[in-house]
PDB file of N, CA and C in Angstrom:
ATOM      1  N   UNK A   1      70.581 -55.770 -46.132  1.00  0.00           N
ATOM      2  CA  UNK A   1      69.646 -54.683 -46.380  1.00  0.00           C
ATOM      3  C   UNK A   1      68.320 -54.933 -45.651  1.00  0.00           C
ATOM      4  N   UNK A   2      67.843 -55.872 -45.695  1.00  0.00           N
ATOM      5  CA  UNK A   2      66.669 -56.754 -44.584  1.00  0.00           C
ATOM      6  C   UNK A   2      66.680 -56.451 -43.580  1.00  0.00           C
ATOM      7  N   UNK A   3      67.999 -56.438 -42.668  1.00  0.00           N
ATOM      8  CA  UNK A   3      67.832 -56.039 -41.216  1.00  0.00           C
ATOM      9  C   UNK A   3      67.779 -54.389 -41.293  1.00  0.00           C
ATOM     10  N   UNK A   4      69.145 -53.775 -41.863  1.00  0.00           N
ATOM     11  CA  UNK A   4      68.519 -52.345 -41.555  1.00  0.00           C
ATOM     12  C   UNK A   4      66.626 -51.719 -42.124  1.00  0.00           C
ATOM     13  N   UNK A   5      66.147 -52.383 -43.077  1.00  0.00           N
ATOM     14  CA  UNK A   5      64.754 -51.959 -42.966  1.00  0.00           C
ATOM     15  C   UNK A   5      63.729 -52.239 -41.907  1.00  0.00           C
ATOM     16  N   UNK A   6      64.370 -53.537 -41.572  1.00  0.00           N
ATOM     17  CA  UNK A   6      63.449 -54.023 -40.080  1.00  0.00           C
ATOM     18  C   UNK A   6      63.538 -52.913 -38.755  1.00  0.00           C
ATOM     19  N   UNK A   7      64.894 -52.648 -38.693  1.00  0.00           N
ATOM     20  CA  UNK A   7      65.139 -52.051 -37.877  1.00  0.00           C
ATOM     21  C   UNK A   7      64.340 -50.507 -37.988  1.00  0.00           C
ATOM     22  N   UNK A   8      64.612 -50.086 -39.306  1.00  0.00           N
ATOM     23  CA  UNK A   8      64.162 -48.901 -39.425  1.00  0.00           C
ATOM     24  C   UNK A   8      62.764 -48.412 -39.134  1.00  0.00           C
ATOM     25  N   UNK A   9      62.074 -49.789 -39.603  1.00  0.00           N
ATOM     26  CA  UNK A   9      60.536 -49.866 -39.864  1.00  0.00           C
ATOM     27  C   UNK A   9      60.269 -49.912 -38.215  1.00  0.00           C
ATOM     28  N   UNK A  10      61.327 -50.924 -37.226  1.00  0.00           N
ATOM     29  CA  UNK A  10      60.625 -51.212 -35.570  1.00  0.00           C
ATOM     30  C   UNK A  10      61.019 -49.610 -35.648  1.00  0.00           C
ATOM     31  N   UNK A  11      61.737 -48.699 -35.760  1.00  0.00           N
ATOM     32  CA  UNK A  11      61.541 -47.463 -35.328  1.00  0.00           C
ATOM     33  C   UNK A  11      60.613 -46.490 -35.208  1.00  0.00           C
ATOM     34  N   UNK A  12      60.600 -46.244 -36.713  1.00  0.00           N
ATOM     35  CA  UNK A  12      59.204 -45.486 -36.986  1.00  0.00           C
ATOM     36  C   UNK A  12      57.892 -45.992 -36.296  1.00  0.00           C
ATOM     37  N   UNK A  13      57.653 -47.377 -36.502  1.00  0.00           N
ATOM     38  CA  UNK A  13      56.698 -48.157 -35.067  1.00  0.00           C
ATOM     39  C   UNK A  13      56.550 -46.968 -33.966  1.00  0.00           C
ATOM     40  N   UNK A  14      58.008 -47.472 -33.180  1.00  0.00           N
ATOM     41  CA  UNK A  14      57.889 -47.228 -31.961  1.00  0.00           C
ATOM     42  C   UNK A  14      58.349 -45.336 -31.978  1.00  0.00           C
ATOM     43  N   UNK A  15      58.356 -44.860 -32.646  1.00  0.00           N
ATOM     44  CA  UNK A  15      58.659 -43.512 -33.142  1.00  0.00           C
ATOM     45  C   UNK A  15      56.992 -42.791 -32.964  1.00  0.00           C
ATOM     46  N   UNK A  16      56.111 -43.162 -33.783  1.00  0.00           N
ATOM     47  CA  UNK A  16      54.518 -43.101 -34.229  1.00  0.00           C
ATOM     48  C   UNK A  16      54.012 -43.463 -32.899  1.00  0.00           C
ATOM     49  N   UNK A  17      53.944 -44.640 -32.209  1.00  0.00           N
ATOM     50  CA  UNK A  17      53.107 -44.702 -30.938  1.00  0.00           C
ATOM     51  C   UNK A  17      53.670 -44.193 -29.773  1.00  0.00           C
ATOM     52  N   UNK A  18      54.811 -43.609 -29.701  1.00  0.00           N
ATOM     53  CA  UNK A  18      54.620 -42.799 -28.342  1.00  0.00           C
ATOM     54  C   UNK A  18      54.310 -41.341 -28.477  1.00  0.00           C
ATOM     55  N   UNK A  19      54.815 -40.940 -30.346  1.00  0.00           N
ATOM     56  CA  UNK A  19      53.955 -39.417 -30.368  1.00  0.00           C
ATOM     57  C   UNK A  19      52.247 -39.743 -30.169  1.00  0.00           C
ATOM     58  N   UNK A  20      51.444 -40.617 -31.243  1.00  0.00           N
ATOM     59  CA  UNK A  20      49.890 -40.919 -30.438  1.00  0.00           C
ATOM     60  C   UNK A  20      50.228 -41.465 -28.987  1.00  0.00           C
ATOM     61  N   UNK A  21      50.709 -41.511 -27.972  1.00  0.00           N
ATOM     62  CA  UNK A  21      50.260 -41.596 -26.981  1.00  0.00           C
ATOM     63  C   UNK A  21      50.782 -40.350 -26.236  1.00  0.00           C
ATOM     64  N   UNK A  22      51.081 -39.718 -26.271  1.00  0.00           N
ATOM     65  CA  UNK A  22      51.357 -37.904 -25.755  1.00  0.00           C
ATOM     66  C   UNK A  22      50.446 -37.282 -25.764  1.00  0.00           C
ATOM     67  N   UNK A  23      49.096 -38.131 -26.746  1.00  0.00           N
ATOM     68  CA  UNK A  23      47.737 -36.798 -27.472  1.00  0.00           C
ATOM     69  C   UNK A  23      46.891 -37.301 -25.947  1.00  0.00           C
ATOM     70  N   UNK A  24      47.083 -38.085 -24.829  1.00  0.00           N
ATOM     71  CA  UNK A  24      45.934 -38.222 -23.858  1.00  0.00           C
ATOM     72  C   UNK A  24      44.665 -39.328 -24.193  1.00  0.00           C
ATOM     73  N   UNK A  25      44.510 -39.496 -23.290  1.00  0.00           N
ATOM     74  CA  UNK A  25      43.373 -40.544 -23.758  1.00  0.00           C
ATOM     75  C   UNK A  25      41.792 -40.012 -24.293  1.00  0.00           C
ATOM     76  N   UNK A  26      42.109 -38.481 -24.233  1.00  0.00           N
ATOM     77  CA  UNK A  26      40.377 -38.445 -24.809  1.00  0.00           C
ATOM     78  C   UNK A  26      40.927 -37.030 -25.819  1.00  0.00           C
ATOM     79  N   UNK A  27      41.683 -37.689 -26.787  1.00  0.00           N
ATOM     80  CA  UNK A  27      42.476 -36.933 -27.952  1.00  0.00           C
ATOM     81  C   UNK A  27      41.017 -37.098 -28.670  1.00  0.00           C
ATOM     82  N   UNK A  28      40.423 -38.275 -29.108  1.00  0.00           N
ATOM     83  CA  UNK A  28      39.129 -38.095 -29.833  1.00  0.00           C
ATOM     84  C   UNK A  28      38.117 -37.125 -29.694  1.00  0.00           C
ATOM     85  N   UNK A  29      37.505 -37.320 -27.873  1.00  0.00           N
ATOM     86  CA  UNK A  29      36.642 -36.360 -27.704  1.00  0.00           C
ATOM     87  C   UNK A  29      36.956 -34.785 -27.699  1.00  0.00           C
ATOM     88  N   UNK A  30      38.214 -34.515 -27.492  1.00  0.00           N
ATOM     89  CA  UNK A  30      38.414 -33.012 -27.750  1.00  0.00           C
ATOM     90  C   UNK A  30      38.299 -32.447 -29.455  1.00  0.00           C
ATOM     91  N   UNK A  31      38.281 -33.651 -30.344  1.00  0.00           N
ATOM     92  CA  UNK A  31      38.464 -33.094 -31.766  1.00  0.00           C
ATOM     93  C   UNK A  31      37.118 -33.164 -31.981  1.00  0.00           C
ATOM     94  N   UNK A  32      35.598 -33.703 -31.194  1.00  0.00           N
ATOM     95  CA  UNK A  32      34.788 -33.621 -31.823  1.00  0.00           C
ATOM     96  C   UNK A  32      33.670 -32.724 -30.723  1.00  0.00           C
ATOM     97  N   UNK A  33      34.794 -32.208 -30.032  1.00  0.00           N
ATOM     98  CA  UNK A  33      33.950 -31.137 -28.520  1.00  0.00           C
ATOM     99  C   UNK A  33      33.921 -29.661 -29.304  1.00  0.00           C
ATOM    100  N   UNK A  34      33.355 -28.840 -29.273  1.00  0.00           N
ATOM    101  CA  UNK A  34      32.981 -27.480 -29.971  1.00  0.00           C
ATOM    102  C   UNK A  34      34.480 -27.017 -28.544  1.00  0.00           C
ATOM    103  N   UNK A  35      34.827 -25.565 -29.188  1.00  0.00           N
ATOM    104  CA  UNK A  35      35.960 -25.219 -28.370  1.00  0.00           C
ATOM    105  C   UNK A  35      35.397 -24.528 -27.293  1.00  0.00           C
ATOM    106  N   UNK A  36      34.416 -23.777 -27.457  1.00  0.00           N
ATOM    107  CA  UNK A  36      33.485 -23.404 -26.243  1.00  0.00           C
ATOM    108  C   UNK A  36      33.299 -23.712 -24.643  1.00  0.00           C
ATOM    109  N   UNK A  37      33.270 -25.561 -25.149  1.00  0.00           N
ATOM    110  CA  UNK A  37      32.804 -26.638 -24.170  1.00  0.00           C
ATOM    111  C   UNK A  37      33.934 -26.823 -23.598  1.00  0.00           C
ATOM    112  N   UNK A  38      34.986 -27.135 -23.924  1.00  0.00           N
ATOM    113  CA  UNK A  38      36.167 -27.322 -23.365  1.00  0.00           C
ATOM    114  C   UNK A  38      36.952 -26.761 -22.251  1.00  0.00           C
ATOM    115  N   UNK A  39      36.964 -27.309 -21.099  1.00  0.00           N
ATOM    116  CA  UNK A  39      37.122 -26.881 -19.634  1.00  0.00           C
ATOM    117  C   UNK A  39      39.117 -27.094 -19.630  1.00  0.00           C
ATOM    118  N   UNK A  40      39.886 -28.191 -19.890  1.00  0.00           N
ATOM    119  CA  UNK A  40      41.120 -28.265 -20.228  1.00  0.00           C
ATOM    120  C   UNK A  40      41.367 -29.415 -20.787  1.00  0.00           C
ATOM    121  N   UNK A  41      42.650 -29.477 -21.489  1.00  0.00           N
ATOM    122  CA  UNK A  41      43.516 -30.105 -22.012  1.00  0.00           C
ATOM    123  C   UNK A  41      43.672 -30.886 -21.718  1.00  0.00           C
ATOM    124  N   UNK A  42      44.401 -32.240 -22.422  1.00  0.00           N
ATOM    125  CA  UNK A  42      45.518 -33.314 -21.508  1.00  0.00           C
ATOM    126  C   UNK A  42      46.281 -33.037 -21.437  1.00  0.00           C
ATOM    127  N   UNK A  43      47.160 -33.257 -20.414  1.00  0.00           N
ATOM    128  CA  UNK A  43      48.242 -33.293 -20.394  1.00  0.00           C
ATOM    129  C   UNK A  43      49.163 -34.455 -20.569  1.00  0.00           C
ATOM    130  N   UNK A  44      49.929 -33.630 -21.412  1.00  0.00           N
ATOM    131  CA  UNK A  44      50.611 -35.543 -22.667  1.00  0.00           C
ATOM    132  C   UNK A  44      52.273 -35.555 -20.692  1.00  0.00           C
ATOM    133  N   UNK A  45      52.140 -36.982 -21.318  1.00  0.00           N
ATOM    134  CA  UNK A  45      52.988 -37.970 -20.089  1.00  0.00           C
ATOM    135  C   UNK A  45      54.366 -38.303 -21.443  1.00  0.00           C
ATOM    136  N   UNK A  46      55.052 -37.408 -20.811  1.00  0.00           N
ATOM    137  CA  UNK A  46      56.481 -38.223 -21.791  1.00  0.00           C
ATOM    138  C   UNK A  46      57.182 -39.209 -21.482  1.00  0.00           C
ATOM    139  N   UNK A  47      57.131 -39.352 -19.824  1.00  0.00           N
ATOM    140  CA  UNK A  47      57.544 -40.747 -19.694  1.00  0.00           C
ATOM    141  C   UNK A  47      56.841 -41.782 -19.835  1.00  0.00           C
ATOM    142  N   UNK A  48      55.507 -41.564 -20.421  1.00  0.00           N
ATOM    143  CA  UNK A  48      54.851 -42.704 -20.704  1.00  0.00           C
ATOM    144  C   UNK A  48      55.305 -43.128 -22.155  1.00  0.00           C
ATOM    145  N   UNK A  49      55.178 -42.393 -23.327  1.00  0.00           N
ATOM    146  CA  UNK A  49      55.673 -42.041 -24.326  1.00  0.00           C
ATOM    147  C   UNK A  49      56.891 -42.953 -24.437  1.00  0.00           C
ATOM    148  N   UNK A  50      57.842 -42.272 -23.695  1.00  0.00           N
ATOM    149  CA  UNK A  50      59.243 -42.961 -23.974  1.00  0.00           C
ATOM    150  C   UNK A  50      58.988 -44.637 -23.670  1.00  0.00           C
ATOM    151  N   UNK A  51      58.183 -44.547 -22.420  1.00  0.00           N
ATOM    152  CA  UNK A  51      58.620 -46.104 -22.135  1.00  0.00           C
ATOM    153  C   UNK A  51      57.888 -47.089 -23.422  1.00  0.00           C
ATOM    154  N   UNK A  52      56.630 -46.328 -23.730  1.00  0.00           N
ATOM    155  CA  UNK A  52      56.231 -47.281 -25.126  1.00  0.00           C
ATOM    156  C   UNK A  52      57.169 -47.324 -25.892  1.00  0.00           C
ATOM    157  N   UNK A  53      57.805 -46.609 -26.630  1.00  0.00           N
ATOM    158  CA  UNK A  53      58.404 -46.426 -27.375  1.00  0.00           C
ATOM    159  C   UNK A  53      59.746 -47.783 -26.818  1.00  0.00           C
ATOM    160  N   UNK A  54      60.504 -47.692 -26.040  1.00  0.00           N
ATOM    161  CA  UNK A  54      61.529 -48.461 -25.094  1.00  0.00           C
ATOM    162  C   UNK A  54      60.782 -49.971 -25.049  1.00  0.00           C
ATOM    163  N   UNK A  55      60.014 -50.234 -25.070  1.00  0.00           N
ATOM    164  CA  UNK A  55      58.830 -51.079 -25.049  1.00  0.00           C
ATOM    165  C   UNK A  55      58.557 -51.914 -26.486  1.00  0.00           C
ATOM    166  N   UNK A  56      58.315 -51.248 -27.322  1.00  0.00           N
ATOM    167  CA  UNK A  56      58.352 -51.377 -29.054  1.00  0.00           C
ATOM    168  C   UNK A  56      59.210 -51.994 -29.048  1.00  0.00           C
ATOM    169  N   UNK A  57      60.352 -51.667 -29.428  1.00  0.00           N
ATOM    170  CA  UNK A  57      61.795 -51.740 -29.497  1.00  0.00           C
ATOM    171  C   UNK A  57      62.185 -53.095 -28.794  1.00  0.00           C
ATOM    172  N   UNK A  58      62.204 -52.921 -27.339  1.00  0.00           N
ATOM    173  CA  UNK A  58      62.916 -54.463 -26.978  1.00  0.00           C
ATOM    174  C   UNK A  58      61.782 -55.847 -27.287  1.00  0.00           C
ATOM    175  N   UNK A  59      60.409 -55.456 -27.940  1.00  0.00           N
ATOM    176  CA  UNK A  59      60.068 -56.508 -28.418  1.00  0.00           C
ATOM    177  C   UNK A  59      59.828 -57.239 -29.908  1.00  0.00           C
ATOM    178  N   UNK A  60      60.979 -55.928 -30.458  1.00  0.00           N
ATOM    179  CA  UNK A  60      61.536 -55.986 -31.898  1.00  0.00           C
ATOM    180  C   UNK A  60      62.435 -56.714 -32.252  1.00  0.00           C
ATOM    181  N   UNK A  61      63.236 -56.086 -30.982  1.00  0.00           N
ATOM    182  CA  UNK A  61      64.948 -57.317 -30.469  1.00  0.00           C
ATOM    183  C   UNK A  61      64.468 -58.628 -30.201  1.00  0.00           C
ATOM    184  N   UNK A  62      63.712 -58.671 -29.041  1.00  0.00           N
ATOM    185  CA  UNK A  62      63.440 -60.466 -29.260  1.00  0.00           C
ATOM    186  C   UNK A  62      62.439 -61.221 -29.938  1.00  0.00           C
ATOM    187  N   UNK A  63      61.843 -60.410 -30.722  1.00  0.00           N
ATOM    188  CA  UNK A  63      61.151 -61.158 -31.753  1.00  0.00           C
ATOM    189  C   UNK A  63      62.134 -61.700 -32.936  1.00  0.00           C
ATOM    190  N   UNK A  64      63.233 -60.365 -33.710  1.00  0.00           N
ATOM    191  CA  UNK A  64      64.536 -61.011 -34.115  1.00  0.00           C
ATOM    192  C   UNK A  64      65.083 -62.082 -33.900  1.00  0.00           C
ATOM    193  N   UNK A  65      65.507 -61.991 -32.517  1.00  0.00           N
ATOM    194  CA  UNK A  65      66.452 -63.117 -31.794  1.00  0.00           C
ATOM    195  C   UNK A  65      65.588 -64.633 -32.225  1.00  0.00           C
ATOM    196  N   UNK A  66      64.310 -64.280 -31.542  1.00  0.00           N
ATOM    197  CA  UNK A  66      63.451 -65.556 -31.574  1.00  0.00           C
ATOM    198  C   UNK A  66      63.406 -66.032 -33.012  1.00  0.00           C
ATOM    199  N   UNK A  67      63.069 -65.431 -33.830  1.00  0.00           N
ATOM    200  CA  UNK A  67      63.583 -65.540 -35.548  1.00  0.00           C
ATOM    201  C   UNK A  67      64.465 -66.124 -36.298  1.00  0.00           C
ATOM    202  N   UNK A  68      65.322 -65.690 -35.993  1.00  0.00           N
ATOM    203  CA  UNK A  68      67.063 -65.961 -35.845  1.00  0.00           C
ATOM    204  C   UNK A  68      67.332 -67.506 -35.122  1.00  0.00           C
ATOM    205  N   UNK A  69      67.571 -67.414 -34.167  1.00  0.00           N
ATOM    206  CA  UNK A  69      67.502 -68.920 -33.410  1.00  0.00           C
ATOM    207  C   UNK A  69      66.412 -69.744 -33.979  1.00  0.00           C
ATOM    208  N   UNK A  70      64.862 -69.614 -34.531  1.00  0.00           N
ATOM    209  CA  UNK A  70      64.229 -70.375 -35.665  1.00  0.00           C
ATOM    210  C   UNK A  70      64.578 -71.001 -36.698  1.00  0.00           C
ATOM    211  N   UNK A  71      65.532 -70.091 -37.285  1.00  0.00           N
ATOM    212  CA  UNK A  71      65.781 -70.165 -38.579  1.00  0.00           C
ATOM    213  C   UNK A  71      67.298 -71.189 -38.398  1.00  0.00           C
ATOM    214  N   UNK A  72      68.214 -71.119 -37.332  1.00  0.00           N
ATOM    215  CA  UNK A  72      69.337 -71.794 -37.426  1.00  0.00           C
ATOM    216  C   UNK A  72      68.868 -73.534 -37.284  1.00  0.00           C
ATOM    217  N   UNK A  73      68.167 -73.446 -36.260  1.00  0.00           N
ATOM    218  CA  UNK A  73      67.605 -75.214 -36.284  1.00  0.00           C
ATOM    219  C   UNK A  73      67.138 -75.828 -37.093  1.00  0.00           C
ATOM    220  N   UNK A  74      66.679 -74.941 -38.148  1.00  0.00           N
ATOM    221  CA  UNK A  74      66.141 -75.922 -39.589  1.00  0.00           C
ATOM    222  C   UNK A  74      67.080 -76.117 -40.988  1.00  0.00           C
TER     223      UNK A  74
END
């Protein structure tokens, strides 16, 4: 039951930071810019997105592994 929550939990992780990274890097200053002022948008990068996300993930797997192989030597 341990591993599927780990797993579940590296998901949602890596689930959560590639939707915040789709919002652009000046997601802050547009929420505190009057709408007036505002000349355009970001434009959200999905392959950036994915690769965080792809990113999360394989350092979920070898943090496991590394875990795992810890735990057998003692």
């Amino acid at each position: 039951m341990r591993k599927f929550f780990y797993w579940l939990t590296s998901l949602a992780i890596a689930v959560l930071a590639a939707g915040a990274s789709e919002q652009g890097d000046d997601a802050a200053e547009i929420l505190w810019t009057p709408a007036s002022q505002l000349n355009a948008l970001p434009v959200p990068e999905p392959s950036r997105a994915v690769l965080l996300g792809i990113g999360i993930m394989a350092i979920a797997f070898t943090y496991r592994k590394a875990w795992i192989n810890l735990k057998r030597k003692d």
